[in-house]
C-alpha atoms as a PDB file:
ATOM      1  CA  UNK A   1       6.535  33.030 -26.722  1.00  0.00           C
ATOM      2  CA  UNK A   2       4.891  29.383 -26.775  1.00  0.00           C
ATOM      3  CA  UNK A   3       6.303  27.496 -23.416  1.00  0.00           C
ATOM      4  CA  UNK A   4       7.616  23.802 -24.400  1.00  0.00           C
ATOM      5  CA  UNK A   5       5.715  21.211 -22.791  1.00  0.00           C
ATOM      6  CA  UNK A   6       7.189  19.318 -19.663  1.00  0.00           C
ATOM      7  CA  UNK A   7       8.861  16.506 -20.652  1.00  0.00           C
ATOM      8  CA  UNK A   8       8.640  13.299 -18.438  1.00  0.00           C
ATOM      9  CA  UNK A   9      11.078  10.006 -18.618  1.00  0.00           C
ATOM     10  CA  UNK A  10       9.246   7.132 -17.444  1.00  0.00           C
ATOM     11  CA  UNK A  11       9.053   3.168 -17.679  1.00  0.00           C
ATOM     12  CA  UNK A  12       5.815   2.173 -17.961  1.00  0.00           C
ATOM     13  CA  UNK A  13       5.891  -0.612 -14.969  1.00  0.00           C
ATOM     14  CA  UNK A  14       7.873   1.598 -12.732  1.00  0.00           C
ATOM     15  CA  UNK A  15       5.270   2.716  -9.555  1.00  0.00           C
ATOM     16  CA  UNK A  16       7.607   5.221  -9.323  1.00  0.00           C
ATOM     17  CA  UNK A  17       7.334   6.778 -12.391  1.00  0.00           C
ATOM     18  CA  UNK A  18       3.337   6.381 -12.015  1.00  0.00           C
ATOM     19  CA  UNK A  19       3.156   8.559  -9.412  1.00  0.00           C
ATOM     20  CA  UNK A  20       4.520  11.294 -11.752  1.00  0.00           C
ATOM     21  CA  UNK A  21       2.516  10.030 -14.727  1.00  0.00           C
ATOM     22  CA  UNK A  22      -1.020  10.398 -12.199  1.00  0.00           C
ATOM     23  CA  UNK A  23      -0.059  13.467 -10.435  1.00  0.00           C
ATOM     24  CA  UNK A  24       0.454  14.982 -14.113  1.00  0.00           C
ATOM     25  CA  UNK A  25      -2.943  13.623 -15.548  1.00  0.00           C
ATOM     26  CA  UNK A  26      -4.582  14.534 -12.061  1.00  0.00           C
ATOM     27  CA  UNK A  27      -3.845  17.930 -12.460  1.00  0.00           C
ATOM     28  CA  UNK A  28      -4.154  18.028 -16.189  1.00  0.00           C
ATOM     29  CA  UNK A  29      -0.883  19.130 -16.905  1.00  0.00           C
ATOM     30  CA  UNK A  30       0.675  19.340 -20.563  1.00  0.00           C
ATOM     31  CA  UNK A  31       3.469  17.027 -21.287  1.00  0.00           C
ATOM     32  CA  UNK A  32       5.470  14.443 -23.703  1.00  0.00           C
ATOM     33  CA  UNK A  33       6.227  11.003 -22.725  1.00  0.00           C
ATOM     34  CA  UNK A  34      10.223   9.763 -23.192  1.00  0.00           C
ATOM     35  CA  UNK A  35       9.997   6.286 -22.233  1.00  0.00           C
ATOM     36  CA  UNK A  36      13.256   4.869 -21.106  1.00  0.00           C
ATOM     37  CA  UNK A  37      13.919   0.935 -21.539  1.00  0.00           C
ATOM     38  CA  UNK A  38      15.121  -0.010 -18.179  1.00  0.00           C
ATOM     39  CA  UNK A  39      15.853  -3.598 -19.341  1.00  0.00           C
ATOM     40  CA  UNK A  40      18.252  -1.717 -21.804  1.00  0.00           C
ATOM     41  CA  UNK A  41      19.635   0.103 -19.138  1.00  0.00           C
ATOM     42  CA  UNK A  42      19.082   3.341 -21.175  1.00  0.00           C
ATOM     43  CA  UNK A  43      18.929   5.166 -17.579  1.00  0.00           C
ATOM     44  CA  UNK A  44      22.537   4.323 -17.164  1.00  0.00           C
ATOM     45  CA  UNK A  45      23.797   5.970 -19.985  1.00  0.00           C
ATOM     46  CA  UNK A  46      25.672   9.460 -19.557  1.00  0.00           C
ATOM     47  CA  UNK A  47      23.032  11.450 -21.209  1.00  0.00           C
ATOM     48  CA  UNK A  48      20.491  10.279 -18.770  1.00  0.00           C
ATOM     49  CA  UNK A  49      22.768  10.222 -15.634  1.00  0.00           C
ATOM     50  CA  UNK A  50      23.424  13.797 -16.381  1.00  0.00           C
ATOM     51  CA  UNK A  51      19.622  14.375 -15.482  1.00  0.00           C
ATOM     52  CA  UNK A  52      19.871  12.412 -12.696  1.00  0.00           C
ATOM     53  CA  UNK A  53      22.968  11.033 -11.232  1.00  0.00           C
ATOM     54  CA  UNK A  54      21.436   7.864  -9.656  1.00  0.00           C
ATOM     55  CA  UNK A  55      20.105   6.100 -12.851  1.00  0.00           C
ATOM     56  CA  UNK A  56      16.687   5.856 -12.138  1.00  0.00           C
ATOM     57  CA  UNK A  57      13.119   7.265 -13.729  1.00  0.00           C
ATOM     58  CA  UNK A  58      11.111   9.302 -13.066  1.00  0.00           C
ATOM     59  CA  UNK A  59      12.611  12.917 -14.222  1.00  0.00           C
ATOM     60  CA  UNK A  60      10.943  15.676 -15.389  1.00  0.00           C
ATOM     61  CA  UNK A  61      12.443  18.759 -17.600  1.00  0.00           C
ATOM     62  CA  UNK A  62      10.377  21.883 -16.796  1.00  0.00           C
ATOM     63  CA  UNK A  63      11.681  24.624 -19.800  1.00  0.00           C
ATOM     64  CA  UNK A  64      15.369  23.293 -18.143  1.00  0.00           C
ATOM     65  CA  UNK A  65      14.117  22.817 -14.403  1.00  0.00           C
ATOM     66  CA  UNK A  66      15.238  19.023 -14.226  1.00  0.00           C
ATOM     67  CA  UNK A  67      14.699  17.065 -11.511  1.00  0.00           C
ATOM     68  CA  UNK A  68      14.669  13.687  -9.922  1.00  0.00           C
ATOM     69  CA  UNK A  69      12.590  11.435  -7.249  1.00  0.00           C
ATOM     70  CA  UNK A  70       9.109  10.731  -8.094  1.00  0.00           C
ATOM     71  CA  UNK A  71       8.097  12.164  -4.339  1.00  0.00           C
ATOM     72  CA  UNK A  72      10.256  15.611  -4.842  1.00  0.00           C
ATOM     73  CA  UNK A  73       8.628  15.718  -8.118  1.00  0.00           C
ATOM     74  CA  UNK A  74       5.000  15.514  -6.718  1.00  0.00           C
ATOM     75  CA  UNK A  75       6.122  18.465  -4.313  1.00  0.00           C
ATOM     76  CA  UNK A  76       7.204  20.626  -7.420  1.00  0.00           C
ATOM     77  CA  UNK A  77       3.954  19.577  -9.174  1.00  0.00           C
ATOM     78  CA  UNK A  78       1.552  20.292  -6.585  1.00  0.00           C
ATOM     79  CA  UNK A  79       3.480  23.442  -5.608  1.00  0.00           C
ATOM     80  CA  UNK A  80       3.840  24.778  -9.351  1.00  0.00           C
ATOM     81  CA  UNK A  81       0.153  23.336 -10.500  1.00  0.00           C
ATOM     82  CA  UNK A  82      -1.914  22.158  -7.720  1.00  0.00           C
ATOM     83  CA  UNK A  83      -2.992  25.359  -6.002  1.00  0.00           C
ATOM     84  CA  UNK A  84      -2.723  24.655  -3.043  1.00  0.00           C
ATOM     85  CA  UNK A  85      -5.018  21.661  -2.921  1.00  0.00           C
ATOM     86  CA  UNK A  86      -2.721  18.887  -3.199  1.00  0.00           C
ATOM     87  CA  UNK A  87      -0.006  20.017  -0.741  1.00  0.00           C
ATOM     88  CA  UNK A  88      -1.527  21.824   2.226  1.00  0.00           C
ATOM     89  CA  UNK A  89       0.313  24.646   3.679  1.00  0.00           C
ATOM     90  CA  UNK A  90      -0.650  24.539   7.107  1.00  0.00           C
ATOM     91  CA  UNK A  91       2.237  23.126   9.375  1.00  0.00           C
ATOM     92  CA  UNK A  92       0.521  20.351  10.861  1.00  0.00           C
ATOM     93  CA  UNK A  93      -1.429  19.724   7.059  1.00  0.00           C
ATOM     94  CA  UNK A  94       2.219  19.953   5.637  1.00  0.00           C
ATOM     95  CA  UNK A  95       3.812  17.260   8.144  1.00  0.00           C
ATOM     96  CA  UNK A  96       0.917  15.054   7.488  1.00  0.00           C
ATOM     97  CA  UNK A  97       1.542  14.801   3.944  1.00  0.00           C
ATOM     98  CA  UNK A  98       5.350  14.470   4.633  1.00  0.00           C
ATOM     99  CA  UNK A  99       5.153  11.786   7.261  1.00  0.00           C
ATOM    100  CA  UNK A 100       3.597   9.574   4.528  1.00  0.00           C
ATOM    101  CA  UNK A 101       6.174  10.508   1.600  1.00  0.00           C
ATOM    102  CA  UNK A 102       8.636   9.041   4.383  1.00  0.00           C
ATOM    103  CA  UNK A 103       6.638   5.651   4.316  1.00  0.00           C
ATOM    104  CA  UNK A 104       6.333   5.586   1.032  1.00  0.00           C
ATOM    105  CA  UNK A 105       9.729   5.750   0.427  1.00  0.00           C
ATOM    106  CA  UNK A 106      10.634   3.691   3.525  1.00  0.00           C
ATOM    107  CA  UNK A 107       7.867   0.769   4.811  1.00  0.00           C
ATOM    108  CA  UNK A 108       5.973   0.904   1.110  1.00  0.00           C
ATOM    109  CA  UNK A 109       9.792   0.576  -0.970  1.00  0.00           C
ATOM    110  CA  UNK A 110      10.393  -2.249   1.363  1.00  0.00           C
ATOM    111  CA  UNK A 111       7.436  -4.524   1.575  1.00  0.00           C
ATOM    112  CA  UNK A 112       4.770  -4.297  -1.459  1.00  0.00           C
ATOM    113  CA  UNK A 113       7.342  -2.316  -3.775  1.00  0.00           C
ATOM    114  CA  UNK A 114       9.921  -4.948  -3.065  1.00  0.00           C
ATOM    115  CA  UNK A 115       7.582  -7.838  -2.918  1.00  0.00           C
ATOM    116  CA  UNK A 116       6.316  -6.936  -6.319  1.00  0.00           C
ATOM    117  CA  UNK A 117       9.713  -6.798  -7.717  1.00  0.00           C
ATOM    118  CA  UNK A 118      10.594 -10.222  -6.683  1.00  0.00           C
ATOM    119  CA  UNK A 119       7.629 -11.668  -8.857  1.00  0.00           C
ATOM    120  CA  UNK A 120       8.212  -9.059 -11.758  1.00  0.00           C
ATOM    121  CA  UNK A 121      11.533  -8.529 -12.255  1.00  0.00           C
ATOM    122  CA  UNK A 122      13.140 -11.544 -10.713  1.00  0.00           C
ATOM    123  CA  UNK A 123      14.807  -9.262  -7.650  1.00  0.00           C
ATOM    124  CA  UNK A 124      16.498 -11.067  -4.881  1.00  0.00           C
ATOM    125  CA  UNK A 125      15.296 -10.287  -1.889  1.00  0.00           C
ATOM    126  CA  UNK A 126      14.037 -11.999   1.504  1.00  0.00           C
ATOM    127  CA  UNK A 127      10.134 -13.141   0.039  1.00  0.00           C
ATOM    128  CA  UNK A 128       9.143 -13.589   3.797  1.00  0.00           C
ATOM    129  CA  UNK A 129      10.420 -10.877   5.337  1.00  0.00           C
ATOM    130  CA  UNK A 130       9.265  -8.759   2.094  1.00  0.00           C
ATOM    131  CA  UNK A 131       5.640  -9.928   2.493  1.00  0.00           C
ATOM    132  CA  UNK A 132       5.652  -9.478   6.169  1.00  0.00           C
ATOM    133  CA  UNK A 133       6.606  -5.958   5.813  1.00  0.00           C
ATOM    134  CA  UNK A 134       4.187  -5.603   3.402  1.00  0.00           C
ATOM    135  CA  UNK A 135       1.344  -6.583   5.548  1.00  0.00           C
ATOM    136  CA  UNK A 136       2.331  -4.747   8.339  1.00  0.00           C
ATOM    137  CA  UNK A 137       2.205  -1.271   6.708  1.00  0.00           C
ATOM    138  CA  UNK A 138      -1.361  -2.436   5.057  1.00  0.00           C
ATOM    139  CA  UNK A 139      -2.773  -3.383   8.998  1.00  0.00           C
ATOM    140  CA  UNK A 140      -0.901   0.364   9.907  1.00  0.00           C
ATOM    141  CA  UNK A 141      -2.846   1.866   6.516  1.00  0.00           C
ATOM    142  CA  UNK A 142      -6.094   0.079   7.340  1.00  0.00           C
ATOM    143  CA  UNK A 143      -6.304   1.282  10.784  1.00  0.00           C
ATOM    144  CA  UNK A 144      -5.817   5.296  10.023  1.00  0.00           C
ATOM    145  CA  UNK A 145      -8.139   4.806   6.750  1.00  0.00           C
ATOM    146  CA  UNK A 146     -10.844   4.108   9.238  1.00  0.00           C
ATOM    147  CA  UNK A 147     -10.543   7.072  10.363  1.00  0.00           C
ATOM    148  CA  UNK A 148     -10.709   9.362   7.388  1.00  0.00           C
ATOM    149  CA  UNK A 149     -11.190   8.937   3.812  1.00  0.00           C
ATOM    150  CA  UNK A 150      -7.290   9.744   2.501  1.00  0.00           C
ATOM    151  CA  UNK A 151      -3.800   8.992   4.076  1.00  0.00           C
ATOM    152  CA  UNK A 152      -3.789  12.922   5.166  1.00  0.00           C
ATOM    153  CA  UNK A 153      -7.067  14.281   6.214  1.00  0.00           C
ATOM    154  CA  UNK A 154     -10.579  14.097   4.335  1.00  0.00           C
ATOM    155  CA  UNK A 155      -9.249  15.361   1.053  1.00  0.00           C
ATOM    156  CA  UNK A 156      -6.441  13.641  -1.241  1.00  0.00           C
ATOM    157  CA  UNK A 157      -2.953  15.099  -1.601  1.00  0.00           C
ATOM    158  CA  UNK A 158       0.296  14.475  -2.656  1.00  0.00           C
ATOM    159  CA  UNK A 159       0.201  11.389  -0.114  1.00  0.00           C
ATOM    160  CA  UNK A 160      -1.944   9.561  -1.913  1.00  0.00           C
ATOM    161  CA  UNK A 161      -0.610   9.471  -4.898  1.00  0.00           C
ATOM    162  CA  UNK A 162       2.768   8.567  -3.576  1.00  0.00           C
ATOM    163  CA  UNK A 163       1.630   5.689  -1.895  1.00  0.00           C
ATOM    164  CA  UNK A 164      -1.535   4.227  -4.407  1.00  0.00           C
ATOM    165  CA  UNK A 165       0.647   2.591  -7.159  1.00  0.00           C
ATOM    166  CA  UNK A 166       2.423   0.244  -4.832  1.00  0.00           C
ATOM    167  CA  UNK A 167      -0.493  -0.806  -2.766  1.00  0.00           C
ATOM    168  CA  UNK A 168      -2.868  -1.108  -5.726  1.00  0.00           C
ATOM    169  CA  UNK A 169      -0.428  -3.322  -7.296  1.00  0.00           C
ATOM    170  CA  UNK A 170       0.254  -5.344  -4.364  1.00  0.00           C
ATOM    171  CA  UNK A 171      -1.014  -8.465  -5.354  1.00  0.00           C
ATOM    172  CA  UNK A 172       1.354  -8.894  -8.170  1.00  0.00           C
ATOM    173  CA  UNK A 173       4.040  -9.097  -5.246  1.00  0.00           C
ATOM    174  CA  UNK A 174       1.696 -12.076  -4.043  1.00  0.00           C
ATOM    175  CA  UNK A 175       0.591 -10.034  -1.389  1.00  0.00           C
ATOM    176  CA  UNK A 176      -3.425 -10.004  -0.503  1.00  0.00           C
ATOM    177  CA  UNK A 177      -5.135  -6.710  -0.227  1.00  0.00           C
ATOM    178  CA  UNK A 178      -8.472  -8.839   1.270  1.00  0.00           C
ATOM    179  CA  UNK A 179      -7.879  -8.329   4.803  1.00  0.00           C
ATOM    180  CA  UNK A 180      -7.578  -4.698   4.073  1.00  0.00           C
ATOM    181  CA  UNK A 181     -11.468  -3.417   3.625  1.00  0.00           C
ATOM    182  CA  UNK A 182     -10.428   0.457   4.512  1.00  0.00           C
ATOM    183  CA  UNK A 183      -7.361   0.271   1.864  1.00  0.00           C
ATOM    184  CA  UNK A 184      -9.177  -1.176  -0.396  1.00  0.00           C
ATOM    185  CA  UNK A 185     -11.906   1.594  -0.296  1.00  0.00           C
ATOM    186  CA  UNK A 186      -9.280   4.411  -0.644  1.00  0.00           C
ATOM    187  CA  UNK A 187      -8.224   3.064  -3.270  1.00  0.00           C
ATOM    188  CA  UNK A 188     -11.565   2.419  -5.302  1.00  0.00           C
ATOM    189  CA  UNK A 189     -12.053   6.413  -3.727  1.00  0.00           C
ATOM    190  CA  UNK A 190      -8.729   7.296  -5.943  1.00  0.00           C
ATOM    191  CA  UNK A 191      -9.311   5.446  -9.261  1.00  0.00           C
ATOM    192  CA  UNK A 192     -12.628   7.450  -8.826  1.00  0.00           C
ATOM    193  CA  UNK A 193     -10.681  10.683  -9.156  1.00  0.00           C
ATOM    194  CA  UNK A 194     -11.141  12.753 -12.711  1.00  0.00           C
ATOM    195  CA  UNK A 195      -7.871  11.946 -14.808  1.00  0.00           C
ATOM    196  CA  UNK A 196      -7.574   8.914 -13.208  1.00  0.00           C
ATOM    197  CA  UNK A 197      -5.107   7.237 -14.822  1.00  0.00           C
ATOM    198  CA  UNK A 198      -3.812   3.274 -13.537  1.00  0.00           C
ATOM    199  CA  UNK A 199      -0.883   1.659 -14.649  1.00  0.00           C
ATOM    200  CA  UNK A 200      -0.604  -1.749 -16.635  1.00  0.00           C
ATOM    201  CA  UNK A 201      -0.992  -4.516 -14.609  1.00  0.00           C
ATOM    202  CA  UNK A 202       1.318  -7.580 -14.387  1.00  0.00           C
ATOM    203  CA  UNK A 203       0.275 -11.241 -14.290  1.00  0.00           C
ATOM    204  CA  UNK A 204       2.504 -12.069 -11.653  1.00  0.00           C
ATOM    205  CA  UNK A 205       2.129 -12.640  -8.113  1.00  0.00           C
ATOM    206  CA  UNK A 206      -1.280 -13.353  -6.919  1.00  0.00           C
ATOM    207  CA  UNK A 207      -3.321 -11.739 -10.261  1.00  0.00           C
ATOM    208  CA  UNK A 208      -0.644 -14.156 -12.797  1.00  0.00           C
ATOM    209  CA  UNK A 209      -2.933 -15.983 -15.186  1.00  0.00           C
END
């Protein structure tokens, strides 16, 4: 019996949803696209909130295993596809990886994510206090990406890609990556990854036309 392809709901300016839509092409993994119009607010509607209670992208449906969180979903796709080389088993490899899924869905949501929505989609948050955030996790990154070529170790992982879309997309959020040589190199190092795939670009912030 033929096994459906995964299917993956995504917005295609959501960094959260890229994560999902590079870990996928990273590790080359069949799947259909279901955009979902976020300025419609199709992910409010019951049949979506019945995949995933809080309204937002990305999901994937894995042959009925549905789930939600683009950084829970990079743990089921590097534990179901990655063979053990984007999630390392190891305890101290493991907590690694974990401590920077907590900044990217603490520090990063808070500074560049937020920043960037400001200048894209018109949030309301504090711009200052946004952008100061924002550079203090980039000084933080800079420092430890001195030390080794990825967030975790010498070899990328599930960190990575939770944490690249934001930062590469900082300066839509009006928020400079120039003072940040090592960041800047990891992330020419990740775009150099095969299946590399970026997502559009804005012109907002410090890149608007």
């Amino acid at each position: 019996m033929t096994t459906a392809p995964l299917t993956f709901y995504s917005f295609p300016l959501s960094g959260h949803a890229h994560r999902v839509a590079l870990m996928l092409s990273l590790l080359d993994v069949p799947h259909r696209c279901v955009d979902v119009d976020l300025r419609q607010k199709e992910q409010k509607r019951p049949e979506f909130l019945a995949m995933n209670a809080f309204g937002q992208v990305p999901v994937i449906d894995d042959n009925g295993v549905v789930l939600a969180d683009s950084n829970a979903i990079l743990v089921y796709l590097a534990k179901r596809h990655g063979g053990g080389a984007w999630l390392p088993e190891d305890p101290a490899g493991a907590a690694r990886v974990q401590r920077w899924l907590s900044v990217a869905a603490g520090p990063l949501a808070s500074g560049p994510a937020a920043a960037r929505l400001v200048t894209v989609f018109g949030a309301s948050f504090d711009v200052e206090a946004t952008l100061a955030r924002a550079h203090a996790l980039l000084s933080v990154m800079d420092g430890e990406l001195a030390q080794h070529e990825y967030l975790a170790g010498n070899a990328p992982t599930i960190a990575d890609v939770a944490c690249y879309t934001y930062v590469a997309h900082a300066p839509e959020g009006n928020v400079s990556l120039a003072d940040y040589p090592h960041v800047r190199a990891w992330l020419a190092r990740i775009e150099s990854l095969p299946r590399f795939v970026p997502m559009a670009s804005t012109a907002a912030g410090l890149v608007a036309a």
